[in-house]
C-alpha atoms as a PDB file:
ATOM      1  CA  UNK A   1     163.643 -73.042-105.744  1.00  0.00           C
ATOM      2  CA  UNK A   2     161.136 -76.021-105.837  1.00  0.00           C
ATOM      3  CA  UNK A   3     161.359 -79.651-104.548  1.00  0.00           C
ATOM      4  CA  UNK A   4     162.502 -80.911-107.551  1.00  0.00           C
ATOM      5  CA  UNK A   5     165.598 -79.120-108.578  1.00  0.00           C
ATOM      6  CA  UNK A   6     165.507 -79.304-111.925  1.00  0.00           C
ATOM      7  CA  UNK A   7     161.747 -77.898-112.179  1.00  0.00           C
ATOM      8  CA  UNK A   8     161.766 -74.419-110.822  1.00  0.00           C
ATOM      9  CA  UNK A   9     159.134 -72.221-110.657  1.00  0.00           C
ATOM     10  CA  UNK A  10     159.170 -68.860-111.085  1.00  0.00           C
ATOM     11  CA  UNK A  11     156.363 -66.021-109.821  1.00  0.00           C
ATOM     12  CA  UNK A  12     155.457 -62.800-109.772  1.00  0.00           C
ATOM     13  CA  UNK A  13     153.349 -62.687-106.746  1.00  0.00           C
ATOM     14  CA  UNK A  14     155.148 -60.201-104.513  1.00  0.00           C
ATOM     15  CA  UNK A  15     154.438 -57.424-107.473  1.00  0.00           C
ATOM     16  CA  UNK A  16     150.615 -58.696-108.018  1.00  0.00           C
ATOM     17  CA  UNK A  17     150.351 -58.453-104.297  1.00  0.00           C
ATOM     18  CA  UNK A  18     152.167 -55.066-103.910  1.00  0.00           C
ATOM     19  CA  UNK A  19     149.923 -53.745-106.153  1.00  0.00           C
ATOM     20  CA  UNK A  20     146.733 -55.310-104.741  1.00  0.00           C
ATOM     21  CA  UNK A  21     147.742 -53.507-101.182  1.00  0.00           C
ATOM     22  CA  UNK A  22     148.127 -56.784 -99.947  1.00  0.00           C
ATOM     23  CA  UNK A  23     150.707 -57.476 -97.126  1.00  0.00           C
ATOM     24  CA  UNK A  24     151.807 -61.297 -96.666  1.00  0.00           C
ATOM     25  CA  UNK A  25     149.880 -61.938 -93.863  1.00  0.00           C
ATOM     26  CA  UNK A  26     146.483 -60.458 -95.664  1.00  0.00           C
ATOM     27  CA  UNK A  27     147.278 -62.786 -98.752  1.00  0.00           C
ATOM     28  CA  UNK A  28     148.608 -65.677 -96.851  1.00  0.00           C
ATOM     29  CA  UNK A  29     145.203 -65.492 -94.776  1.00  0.00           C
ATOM     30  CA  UNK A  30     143.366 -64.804 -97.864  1.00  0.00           C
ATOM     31  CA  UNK A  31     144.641 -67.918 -99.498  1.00  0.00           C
ATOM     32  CA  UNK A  32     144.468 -70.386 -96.712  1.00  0.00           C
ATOM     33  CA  UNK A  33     148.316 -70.509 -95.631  1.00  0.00           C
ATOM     34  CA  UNK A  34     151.016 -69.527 -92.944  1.00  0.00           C
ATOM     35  CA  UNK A  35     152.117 -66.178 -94.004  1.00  0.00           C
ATOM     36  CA  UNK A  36     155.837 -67.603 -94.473  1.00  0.00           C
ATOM     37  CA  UNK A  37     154.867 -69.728 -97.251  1.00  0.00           C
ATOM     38  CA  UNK A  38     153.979 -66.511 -99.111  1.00  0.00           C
ATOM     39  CA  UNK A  39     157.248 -65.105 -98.243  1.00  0.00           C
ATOM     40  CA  UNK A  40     158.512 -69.035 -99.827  1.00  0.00           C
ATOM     41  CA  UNK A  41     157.013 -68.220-102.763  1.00  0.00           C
ATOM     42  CA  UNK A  42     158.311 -65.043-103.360  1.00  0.00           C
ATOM     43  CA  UNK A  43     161.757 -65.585-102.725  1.00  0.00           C
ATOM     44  CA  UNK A  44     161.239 -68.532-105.032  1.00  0.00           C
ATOM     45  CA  UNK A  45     162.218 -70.809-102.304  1.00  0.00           C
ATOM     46  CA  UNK A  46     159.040 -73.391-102.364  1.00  0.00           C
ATOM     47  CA  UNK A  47     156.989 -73.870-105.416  1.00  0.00           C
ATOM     48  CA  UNK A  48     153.075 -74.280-104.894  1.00  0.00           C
ATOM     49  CA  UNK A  49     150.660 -76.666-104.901  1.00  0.00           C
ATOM     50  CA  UNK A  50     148.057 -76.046-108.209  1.00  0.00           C
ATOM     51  CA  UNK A  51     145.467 -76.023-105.734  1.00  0.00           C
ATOM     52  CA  UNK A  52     147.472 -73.039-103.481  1.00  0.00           C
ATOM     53  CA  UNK A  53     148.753 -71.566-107.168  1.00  0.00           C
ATOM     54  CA  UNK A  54     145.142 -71.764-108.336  1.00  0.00           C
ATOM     55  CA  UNK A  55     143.676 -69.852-105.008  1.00  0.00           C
ATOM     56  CA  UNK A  56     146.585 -67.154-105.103  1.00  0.00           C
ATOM     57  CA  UNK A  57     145.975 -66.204-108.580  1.00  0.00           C
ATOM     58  CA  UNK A  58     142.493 -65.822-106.999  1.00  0.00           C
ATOM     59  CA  UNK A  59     142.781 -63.346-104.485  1.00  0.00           C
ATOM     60  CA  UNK A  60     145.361 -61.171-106.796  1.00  0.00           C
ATOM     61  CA  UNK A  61     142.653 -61.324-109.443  1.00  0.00           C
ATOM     62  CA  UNK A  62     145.333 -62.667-112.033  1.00  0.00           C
ATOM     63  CA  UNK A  63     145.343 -65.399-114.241  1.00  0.00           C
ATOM     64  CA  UNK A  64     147.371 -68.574-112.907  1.00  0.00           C
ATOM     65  CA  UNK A  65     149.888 -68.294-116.471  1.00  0.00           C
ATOM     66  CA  UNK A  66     150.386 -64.413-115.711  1.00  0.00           C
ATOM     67  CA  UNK A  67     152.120 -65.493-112.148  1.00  0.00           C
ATOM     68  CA  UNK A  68     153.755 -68.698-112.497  1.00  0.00           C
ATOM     69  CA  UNK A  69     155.953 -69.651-114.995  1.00  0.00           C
ATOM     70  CA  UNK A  70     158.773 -72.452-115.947  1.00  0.00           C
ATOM     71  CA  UNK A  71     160.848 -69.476-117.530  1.00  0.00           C
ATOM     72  CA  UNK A  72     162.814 -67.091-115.279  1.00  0.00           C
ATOM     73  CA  UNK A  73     160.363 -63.760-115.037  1.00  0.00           C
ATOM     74  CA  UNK A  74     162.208 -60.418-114.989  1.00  0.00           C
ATOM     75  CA  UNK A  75     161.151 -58.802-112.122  1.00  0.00           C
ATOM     76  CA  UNK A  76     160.021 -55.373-111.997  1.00  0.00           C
ATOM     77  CA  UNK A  77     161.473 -52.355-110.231  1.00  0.00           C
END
């Protein structure tokens, strides 16, 4: 989850990545971080910086609202 308990934040950045082609390491690199922070995110274990959600939505060419959000996200098969 995040730091703060109460304020999760949910993503969708393993799909955006998947379908990108990306593999953790090329987006971690891509975004300026450790390639476990990436794997963090996805699990929904860490929530991001803007700056680091900002730079993500970036490099997966997606709008910072289409991968974060305060609401769970249904993930997709």
């Amino acid at each position: 989850m995040s730091r703060n308990p109460e304020d999760p934040v949910y993503n969708r950045i393993e799909a955006a990545r998947l379908a990108k082609g990306l593999t953790r390491q090329e987006l971690a690199d891509k975004a300026g971080v450790h390639y476990q922070t990436i794997g963090y995110l996805e699990r929904e274990e860490y929530s991001p910086s803007l700056v680091l959600a900002l730079r993500i939505s970036k490099v997966l060419d997606q709008e910072v609202s289409g991968l974060f959000s305060l609401s769970p996200i249904r993930k997709e098969k």
